[in-house]
PDB file of N, CA and C in Angstrom:
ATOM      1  N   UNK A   1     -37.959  17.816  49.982  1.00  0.00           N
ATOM      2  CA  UNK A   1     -36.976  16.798  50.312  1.00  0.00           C
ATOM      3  C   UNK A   1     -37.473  15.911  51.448  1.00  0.00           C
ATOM      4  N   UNK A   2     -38.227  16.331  52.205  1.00  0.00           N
ATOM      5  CA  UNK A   2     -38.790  15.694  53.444  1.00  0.00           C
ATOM      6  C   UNK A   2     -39.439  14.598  53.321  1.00  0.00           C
ATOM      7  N   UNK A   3     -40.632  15.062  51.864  1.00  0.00           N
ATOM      8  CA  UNK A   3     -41.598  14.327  51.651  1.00  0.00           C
ATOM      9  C   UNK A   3     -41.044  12.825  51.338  1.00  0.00           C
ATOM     10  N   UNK A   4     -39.739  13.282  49.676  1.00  0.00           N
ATOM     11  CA  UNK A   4     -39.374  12.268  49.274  1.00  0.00           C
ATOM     12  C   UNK A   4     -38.230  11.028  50.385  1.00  0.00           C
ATOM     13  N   UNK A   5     -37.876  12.129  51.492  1.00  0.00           N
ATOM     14  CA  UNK A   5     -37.701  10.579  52.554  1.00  0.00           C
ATOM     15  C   UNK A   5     -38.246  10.202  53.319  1.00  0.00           C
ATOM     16  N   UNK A   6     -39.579  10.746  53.151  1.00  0.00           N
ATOM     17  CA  UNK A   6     -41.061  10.469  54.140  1.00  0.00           C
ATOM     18  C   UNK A   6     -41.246   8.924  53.804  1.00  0.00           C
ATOM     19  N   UNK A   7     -41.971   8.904  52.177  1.00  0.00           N
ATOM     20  CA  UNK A   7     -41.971   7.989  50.852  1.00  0.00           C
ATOM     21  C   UNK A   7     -40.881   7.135  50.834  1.00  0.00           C
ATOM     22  N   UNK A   8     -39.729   7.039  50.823  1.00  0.00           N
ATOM     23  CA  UNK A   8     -38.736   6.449  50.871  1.00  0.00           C
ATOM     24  C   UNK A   8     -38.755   5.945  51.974  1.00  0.00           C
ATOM     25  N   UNK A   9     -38.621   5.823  53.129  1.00  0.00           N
ATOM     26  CA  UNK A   9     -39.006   5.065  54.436  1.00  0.00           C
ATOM     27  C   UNK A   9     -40.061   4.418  54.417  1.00  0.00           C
ATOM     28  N   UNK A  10     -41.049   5.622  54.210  1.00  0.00           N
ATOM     29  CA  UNK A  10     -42.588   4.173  54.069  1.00  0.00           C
ATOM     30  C   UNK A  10     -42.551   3.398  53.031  1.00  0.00           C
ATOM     31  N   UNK A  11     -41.722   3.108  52.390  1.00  0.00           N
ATOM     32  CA  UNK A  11     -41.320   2.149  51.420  1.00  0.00           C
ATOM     33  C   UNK A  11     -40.516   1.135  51.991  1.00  0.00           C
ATOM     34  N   UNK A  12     -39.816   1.731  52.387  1.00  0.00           N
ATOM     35  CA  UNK A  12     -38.864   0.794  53.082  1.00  0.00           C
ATOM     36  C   UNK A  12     -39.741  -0.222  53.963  1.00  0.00           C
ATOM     37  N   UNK A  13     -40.333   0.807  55.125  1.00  0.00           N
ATOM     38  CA  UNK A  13     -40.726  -0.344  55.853  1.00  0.00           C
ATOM     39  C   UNK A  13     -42.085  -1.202  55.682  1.00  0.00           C
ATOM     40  N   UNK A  14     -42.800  -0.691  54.164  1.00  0.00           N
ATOM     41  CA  UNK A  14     -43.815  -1.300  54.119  1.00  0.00           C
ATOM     42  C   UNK A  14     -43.083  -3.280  53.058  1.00  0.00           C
ATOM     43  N   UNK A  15     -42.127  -2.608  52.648  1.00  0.00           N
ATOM     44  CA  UNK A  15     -41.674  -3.518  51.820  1.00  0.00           C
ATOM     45  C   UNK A  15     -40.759  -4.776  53.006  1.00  0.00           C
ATOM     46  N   UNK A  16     -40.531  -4.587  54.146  1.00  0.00           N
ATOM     47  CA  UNK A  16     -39.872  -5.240  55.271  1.00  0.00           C
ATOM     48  C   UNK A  16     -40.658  -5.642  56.074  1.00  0.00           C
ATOM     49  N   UNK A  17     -42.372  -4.955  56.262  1.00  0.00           N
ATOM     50  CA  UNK A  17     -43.506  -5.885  56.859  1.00  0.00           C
ATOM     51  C   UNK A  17     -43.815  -6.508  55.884  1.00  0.00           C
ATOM     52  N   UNK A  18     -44.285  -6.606  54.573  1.00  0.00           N
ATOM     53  CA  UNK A  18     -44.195  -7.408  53.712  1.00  0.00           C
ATOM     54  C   UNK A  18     -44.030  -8.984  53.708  1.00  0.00           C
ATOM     55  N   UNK A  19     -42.481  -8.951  54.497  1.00  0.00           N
ATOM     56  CA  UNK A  19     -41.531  -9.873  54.812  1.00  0.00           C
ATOM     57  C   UNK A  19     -41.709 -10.596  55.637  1.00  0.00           C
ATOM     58  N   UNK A  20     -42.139  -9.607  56.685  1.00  0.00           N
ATOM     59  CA  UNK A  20     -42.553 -10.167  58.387  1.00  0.00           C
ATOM     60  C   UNK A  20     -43.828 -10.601  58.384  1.00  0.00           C
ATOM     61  N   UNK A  21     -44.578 -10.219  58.080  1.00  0.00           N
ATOM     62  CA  UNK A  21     -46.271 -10.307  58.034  1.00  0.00           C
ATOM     63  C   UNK A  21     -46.989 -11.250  56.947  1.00  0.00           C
ATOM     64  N   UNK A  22     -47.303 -12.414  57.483  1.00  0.00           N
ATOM     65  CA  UNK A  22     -47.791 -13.270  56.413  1.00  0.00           C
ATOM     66  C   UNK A  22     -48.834 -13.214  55.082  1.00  0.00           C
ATOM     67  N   UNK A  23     -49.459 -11.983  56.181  1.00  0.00           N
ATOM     68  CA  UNK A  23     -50.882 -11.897  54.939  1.00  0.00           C
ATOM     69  C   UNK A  23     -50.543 -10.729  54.145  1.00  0.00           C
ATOM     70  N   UNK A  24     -49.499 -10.086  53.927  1.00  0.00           N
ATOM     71  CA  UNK A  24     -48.807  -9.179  53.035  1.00  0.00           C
ATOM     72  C   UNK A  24     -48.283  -9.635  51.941  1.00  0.00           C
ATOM     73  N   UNK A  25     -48.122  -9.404  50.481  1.00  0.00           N
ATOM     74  CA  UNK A  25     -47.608  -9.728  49.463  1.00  0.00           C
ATOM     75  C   UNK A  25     -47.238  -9.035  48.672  1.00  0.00           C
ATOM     76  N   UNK A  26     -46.093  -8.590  48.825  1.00  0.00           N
ATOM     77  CA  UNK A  26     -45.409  -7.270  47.825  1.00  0.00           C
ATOM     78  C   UNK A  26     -44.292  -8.397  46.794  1.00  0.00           C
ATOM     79  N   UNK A  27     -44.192  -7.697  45.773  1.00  0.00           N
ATOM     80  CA  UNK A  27     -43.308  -8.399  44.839  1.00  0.00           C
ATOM     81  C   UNK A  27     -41.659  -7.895  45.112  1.00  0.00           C
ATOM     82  N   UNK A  28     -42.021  -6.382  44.842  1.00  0.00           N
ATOM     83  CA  UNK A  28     -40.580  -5.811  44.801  1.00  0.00           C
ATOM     84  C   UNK A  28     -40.558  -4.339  45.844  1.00  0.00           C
ATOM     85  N   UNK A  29     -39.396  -3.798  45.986  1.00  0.00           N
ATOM     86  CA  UNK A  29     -39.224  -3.159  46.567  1.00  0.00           C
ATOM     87  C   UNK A  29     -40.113  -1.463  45.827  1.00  0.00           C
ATOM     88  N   UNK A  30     -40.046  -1.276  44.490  1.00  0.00           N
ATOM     89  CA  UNK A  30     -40.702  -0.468  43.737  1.00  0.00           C
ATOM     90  C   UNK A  30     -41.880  -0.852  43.886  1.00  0.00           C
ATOM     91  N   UNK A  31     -42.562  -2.030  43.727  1.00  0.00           N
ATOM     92  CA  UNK A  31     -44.076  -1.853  44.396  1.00  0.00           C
ATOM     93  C   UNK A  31     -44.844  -1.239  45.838  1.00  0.00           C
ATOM     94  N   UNK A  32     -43.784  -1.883  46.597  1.00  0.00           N
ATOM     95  CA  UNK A  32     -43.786  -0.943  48.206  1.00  0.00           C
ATOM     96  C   UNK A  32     -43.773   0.419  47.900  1.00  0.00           C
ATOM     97  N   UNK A  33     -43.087   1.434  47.229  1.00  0.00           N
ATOM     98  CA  UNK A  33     -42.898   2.954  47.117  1.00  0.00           C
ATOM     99  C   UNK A  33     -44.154   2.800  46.456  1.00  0.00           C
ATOM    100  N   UNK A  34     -44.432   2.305  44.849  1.00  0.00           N
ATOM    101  CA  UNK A  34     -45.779   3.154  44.325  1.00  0.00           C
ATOM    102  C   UNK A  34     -46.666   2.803  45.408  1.00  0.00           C
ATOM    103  N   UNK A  35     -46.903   1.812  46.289  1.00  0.00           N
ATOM    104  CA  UNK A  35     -48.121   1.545  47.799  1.00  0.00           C
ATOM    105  C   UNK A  35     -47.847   2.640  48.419  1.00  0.00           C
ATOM    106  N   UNK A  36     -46.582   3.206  49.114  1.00  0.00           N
ATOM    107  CA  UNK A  36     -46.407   4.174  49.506  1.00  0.00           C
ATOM    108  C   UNK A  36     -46.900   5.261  49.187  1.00  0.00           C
ATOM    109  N   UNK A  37     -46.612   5.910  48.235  1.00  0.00           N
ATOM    110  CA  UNK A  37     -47.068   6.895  47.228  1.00  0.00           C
ATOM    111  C   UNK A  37     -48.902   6.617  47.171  1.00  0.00           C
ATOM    112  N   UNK A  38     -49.394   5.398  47.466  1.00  0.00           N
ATOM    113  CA  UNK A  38     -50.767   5.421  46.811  1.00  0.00           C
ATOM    114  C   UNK A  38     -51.826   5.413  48.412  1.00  0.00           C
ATOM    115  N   UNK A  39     -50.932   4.996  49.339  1.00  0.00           N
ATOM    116  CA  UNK A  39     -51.201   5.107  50.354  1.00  0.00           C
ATOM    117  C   UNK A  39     -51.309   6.164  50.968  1.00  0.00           C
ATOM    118  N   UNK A  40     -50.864   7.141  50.830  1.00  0.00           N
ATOM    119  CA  UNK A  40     -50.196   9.057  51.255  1.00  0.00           C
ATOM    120  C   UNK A  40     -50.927   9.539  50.691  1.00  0.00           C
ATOM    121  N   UNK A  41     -51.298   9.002  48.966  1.00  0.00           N
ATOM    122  CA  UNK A  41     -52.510  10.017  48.289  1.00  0.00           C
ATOM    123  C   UNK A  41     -54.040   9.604  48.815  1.00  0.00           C
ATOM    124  N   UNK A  42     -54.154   8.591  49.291  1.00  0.00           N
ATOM    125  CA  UNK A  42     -55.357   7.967  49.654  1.00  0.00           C
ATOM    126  C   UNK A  42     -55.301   8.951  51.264  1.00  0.00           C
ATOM    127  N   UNK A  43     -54.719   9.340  51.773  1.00  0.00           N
ATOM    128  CA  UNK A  43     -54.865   9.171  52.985  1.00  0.00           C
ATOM    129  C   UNK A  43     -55.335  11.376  53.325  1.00  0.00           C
ATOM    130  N   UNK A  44     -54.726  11.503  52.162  1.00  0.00           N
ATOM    131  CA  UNK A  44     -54.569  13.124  51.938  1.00  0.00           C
ATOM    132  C   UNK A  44     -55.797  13.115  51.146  1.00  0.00           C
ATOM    133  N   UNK A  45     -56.719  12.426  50.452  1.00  0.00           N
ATOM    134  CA  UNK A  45     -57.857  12.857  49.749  1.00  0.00           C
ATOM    135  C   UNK A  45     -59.053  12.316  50.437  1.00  0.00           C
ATOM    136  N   UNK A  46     -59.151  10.227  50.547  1.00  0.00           N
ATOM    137  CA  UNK A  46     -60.344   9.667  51.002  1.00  0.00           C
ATOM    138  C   UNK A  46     -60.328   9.777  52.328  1.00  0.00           C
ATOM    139  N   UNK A  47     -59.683   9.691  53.003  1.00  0.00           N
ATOM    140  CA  UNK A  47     -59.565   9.892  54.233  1.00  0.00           C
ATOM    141  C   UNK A  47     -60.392  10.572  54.928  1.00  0.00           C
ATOM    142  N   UNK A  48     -59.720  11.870  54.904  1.00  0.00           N
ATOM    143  CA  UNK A  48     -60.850  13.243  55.654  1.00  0.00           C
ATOM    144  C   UNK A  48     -62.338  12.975  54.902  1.00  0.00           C
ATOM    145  N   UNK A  49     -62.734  12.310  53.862  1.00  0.00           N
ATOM    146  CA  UNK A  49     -64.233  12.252  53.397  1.00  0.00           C
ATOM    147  C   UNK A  49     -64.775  11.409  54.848  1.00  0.00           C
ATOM    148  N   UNK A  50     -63.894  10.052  54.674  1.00  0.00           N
ATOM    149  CA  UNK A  50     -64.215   8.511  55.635  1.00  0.00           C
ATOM    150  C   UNK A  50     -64.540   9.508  57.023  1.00  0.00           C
ATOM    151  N   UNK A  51     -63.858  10.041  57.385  1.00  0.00           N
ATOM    152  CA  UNK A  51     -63.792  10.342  58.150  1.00  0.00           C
ATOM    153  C   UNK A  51     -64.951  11.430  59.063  1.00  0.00           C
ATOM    154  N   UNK A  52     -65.170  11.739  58.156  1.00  0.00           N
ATOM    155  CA  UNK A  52     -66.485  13.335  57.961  1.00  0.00           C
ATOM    156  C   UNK A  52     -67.965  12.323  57.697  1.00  0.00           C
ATOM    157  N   UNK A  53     -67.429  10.993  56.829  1.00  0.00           N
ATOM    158  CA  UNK A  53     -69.020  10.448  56.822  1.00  0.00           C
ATOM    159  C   UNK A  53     -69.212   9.938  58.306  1.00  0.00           C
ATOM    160  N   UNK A  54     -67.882   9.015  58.879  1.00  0.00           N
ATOM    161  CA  UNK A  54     -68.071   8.405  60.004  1.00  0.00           C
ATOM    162  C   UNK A  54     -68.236   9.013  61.270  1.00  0.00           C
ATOM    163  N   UNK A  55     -68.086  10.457  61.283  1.00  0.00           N
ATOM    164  CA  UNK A  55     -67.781  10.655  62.476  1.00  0.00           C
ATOM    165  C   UNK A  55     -68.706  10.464  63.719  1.00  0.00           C
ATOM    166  N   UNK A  56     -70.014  10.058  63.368  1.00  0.00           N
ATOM    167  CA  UNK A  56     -70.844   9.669  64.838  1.00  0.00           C
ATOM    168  C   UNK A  56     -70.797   8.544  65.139  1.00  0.00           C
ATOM    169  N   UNK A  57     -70.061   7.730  64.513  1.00  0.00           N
ATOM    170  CA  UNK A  57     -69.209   6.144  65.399  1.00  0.00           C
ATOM    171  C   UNK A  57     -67.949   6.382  65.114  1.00  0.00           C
ATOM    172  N   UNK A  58     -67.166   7.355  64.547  1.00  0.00           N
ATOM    173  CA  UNK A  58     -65.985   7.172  65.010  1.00  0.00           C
ATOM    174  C   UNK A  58     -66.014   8.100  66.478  1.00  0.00           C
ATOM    175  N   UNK A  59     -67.450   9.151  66.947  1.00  0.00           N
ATOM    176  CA  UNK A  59     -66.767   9.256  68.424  1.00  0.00           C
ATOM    177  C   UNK A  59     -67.598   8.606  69.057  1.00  0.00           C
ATOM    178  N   UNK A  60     -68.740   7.407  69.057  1.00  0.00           N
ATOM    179  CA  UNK A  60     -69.134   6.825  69.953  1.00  0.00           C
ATOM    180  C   UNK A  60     -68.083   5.712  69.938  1.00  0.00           C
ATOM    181  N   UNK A  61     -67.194   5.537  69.312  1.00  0.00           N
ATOM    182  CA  UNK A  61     -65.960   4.662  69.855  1.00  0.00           C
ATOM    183  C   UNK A  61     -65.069   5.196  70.141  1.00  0.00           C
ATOM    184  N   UNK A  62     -65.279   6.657  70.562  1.00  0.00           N
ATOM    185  CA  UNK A  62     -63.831   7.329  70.700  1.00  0.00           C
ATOM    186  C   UNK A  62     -62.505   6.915  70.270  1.00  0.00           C
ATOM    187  N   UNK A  63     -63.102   7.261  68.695  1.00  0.00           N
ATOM    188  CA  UNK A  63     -61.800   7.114  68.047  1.00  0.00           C
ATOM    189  C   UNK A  63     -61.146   5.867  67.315  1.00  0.00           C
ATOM    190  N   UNK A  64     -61.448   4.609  68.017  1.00  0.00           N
ATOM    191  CA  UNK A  64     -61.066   3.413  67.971  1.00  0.00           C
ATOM    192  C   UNK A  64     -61.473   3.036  66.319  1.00  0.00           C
ATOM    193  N   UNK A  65     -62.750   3.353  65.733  1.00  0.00           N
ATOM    194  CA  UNK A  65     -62.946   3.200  64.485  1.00  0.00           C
ATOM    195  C   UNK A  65     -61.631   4.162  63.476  1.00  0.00           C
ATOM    196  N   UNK A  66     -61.461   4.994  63.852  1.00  0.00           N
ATOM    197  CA  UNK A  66     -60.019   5.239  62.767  1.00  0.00           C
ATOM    198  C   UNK A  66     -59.495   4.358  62.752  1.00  0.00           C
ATOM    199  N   UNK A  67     -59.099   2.972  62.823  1.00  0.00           N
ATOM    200  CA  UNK A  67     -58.541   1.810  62.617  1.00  0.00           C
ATOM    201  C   UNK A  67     -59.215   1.418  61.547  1.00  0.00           C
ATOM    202  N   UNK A  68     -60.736   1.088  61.876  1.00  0.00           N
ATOM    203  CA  UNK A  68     -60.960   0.552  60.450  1.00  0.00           C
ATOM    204  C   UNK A  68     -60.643   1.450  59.479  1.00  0.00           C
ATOM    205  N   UNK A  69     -60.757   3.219  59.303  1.00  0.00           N
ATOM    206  CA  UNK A  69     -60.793   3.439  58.369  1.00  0.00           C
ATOM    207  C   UNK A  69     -59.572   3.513  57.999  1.00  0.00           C
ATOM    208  N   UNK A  70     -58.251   3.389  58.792  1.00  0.00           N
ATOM    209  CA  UNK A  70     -56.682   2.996  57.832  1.00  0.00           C
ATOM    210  C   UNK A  70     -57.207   1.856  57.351  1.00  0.00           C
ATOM    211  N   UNK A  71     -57.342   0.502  57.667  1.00  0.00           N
ATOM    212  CA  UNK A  71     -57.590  -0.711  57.077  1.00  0.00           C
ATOM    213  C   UNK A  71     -58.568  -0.328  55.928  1.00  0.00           C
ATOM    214  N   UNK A  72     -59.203   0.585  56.025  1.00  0.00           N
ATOM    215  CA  UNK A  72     -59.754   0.127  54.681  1.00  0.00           C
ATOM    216  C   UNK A  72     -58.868   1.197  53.427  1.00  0.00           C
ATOM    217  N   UNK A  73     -58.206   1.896  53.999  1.00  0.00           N
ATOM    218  CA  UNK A  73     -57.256   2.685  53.175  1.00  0.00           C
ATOM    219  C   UNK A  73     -56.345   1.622  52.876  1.00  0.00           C
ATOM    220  N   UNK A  74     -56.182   1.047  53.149  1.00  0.00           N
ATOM    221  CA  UNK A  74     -55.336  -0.296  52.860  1.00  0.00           C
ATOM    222  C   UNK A  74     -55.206  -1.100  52.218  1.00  0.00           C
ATOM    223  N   UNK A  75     -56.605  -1.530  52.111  1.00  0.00           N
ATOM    224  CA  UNK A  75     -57.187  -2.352  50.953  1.00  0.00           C
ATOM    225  C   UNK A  75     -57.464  -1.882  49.817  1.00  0.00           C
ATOM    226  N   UNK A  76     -57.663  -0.173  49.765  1.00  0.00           N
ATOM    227  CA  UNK A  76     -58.142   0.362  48.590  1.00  0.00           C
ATOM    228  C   UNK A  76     -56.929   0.884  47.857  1.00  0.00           C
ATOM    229  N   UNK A  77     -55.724   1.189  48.583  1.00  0.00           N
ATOM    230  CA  UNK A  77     -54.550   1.014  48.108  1.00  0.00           C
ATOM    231  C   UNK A  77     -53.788  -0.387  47.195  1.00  0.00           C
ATOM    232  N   UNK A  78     -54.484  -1.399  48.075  1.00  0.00           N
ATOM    233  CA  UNK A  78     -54.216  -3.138  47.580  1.00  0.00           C
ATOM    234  C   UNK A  78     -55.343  -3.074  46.290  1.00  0.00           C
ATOM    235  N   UNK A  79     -56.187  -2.524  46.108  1.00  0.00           N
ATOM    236  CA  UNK A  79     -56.888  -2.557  45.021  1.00  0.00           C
ATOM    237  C   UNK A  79     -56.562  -2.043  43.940  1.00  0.00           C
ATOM    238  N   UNK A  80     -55.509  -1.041  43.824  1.00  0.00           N
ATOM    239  CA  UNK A  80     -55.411   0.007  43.303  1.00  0.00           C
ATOM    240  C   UNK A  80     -53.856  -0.327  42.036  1.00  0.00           C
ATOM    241  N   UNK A  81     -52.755  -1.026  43.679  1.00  0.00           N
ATOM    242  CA  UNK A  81     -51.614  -0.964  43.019  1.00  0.00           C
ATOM    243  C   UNK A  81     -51.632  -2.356  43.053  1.00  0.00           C
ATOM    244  N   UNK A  82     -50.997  -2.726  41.299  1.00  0.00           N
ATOM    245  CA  UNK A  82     -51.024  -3.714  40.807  1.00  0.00           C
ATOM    246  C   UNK A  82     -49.625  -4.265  41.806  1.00  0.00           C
ATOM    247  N   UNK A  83     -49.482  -6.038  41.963  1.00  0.00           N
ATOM    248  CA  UNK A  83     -48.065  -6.217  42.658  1.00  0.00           C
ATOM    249  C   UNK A  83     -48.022  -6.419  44.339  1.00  0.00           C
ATOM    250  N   UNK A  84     -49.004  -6.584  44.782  1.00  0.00           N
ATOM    251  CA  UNK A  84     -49.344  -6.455  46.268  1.00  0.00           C
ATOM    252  C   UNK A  84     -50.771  -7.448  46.392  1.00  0.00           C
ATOM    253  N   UNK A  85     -51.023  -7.859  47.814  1.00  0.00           N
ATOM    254  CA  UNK A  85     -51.916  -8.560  47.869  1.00  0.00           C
ATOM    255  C   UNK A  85     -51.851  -8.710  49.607  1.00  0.00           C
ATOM    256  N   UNK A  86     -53.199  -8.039  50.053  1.00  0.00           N
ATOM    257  CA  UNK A  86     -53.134  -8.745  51.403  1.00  0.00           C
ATOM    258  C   UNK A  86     -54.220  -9.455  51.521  1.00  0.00           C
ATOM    259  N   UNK A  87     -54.316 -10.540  52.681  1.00  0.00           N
ATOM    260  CA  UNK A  87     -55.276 -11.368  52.802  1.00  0.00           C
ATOM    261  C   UNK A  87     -56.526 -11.307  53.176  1.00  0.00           C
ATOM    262  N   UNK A  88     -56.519  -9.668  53.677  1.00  0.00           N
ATOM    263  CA  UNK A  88     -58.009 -10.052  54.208  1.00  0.00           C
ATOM    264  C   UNK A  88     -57.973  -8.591  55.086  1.00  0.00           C
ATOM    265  N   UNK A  89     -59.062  -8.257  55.481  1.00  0.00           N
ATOM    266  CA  UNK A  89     -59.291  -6.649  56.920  1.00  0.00           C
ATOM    267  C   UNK A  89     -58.111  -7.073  57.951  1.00  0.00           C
ATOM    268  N   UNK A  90     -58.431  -8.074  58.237  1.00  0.00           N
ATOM    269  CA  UNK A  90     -57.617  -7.985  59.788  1.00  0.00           C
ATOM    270  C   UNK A  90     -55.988  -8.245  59.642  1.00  0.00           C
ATOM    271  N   UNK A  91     -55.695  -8.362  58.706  1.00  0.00           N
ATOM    272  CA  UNK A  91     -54.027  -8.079  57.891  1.00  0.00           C
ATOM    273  C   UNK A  91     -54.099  -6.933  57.590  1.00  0.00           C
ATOM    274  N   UNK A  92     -54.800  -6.353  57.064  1.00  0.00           N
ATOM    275  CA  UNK A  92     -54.644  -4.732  56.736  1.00  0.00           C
ATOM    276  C   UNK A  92     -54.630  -4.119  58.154  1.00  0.00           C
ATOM    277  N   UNK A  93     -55.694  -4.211  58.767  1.00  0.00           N
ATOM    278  CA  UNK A  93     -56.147  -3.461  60.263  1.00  0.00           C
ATOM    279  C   UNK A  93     -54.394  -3.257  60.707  1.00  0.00           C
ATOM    280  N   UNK A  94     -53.934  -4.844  60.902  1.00  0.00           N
ATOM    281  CA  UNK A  94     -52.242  -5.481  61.664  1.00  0.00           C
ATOM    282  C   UNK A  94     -51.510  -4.746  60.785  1.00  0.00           C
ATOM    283  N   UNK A  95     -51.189  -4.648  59.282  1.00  0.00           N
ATOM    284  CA  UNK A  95     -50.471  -3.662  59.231  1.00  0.00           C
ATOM    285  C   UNK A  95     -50.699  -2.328  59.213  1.00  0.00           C
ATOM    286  N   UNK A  96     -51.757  -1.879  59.223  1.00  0.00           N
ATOM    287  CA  UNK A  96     -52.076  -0.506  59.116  1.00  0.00           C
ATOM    288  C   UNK A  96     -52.126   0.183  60.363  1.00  0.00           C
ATOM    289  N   UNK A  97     -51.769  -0.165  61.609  1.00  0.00           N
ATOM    290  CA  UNK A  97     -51.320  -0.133  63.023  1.00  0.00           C
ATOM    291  C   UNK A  97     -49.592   0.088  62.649  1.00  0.00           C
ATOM    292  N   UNK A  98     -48.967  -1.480  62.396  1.00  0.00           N
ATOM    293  CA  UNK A  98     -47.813  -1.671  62.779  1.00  0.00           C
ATOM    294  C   UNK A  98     -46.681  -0.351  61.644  1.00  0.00           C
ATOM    295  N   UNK A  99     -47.375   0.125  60.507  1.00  0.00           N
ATOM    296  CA  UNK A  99     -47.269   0.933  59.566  1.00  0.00           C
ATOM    297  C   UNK A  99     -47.140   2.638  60.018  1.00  0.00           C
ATOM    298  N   UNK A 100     -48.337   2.556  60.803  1.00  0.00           N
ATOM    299  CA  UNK A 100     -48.573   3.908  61.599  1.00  0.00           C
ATOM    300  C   UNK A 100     -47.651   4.450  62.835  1.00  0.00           C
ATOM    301  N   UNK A 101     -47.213   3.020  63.513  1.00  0.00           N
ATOM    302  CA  UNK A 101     -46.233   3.374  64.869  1.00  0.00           C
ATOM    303  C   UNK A 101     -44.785   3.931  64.024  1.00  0.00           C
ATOM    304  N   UNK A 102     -43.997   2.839  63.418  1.00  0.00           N
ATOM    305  CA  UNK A 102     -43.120   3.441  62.771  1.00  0.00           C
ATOM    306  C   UNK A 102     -43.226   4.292  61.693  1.00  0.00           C
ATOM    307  N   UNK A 103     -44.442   4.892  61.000  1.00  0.00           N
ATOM    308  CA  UNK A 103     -44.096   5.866  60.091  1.00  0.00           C
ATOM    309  C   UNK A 103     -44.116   7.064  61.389  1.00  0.00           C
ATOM    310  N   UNK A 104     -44.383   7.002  62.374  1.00  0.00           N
ATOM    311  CA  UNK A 104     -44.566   7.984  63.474  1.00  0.00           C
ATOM    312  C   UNK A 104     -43.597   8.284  63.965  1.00  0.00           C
ATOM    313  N   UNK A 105     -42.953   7.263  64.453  1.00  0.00           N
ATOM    314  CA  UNK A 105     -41.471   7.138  64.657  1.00  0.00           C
ATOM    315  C   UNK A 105     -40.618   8.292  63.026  1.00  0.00           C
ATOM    316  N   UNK A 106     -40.551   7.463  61.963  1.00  0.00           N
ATOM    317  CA  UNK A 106     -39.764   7.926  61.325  1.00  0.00           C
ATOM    318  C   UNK A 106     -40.004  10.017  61.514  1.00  0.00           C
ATOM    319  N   UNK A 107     -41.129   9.718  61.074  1.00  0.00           N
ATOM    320  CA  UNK A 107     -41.443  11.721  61.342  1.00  0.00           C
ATOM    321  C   UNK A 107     -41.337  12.206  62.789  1.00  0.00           C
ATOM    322  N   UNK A 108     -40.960  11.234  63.239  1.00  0.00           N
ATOM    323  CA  UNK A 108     -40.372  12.195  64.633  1.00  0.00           C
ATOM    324  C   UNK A 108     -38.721  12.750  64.471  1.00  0.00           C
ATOM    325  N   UNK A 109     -38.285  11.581  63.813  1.00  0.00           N
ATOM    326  CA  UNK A 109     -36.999  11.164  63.377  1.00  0.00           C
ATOM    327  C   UNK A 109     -36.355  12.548  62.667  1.00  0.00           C
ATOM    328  N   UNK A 110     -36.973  12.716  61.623  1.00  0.00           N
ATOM    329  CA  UNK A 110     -37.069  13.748  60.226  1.00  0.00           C
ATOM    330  C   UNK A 110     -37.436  15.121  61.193  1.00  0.00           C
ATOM    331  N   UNK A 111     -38.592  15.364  61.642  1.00  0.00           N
ATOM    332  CA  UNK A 111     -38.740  16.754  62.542  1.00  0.00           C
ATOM    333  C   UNK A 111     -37.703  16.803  63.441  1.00  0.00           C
ATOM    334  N   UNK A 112     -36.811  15.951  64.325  1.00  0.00           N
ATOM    335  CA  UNK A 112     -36.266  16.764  65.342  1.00  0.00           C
ATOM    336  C   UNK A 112     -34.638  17.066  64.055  1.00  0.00           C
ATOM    337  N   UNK A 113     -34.863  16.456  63.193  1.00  0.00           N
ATOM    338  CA  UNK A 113     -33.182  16.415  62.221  1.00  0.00           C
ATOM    339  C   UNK A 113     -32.775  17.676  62.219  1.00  0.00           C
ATOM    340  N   UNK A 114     -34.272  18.165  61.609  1.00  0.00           N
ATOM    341  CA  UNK A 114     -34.616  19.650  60.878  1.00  0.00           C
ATOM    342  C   UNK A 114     -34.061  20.765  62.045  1.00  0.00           C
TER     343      UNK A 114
END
């Protein structure tokens, strides 16, 4: 049950930066959830790889390169799900920050409920 209002929020608010954020292009609110959904599976499989290849510049930047590698989870999500379109890295990078504070928020939200 957690998960599915994990998904359901990051839907929500990916479909409301969407709105706010110029270089974002979602059609509908169901495209935001399958991004959601494709974003969560990307992040639970390619991720820890990105992460394991990069790791001797992600710690000579201490860390700071995990940015690119959400942004590029981002794009490969925008590649993936038909209905979406962002403009470019540094729109992904901007939402894949502004994405991360409030999905952080929301699971703080959800853990203290519990």
């Amino acid at each position: 049950m957690n998960l599915l209002l994990r998904l359901l929020f990051s839907g929500l608010i990916v479909f409301v930066l969407s709105k706010i954020l110029s270089g974002i292009h979602i059609n509908t609110f169901f495209t935001a959830l399958i991004f959601a959904v494709a974003v969560a599976a990307l992040n639970a499989i390619v991720k820890p790889i990105f992460i394991l290849l990069t790791l001797p510049i992600t710690v000579f930047t201490m860390g700071l390169f995990l940015f690119v590698i959400n942004a590029i989870i981002i794009l490969l999500a925008d590649a993936l799900v038909d209905g979406i379109k962002v403009d470019g890295f540094w729109w992904a990078l901007l939402f894949s920050i502004i994405l991360s504070i409030f999905s952080s928020a929301i699971q703080k939200a959800l853990d203290k409920q519990e």
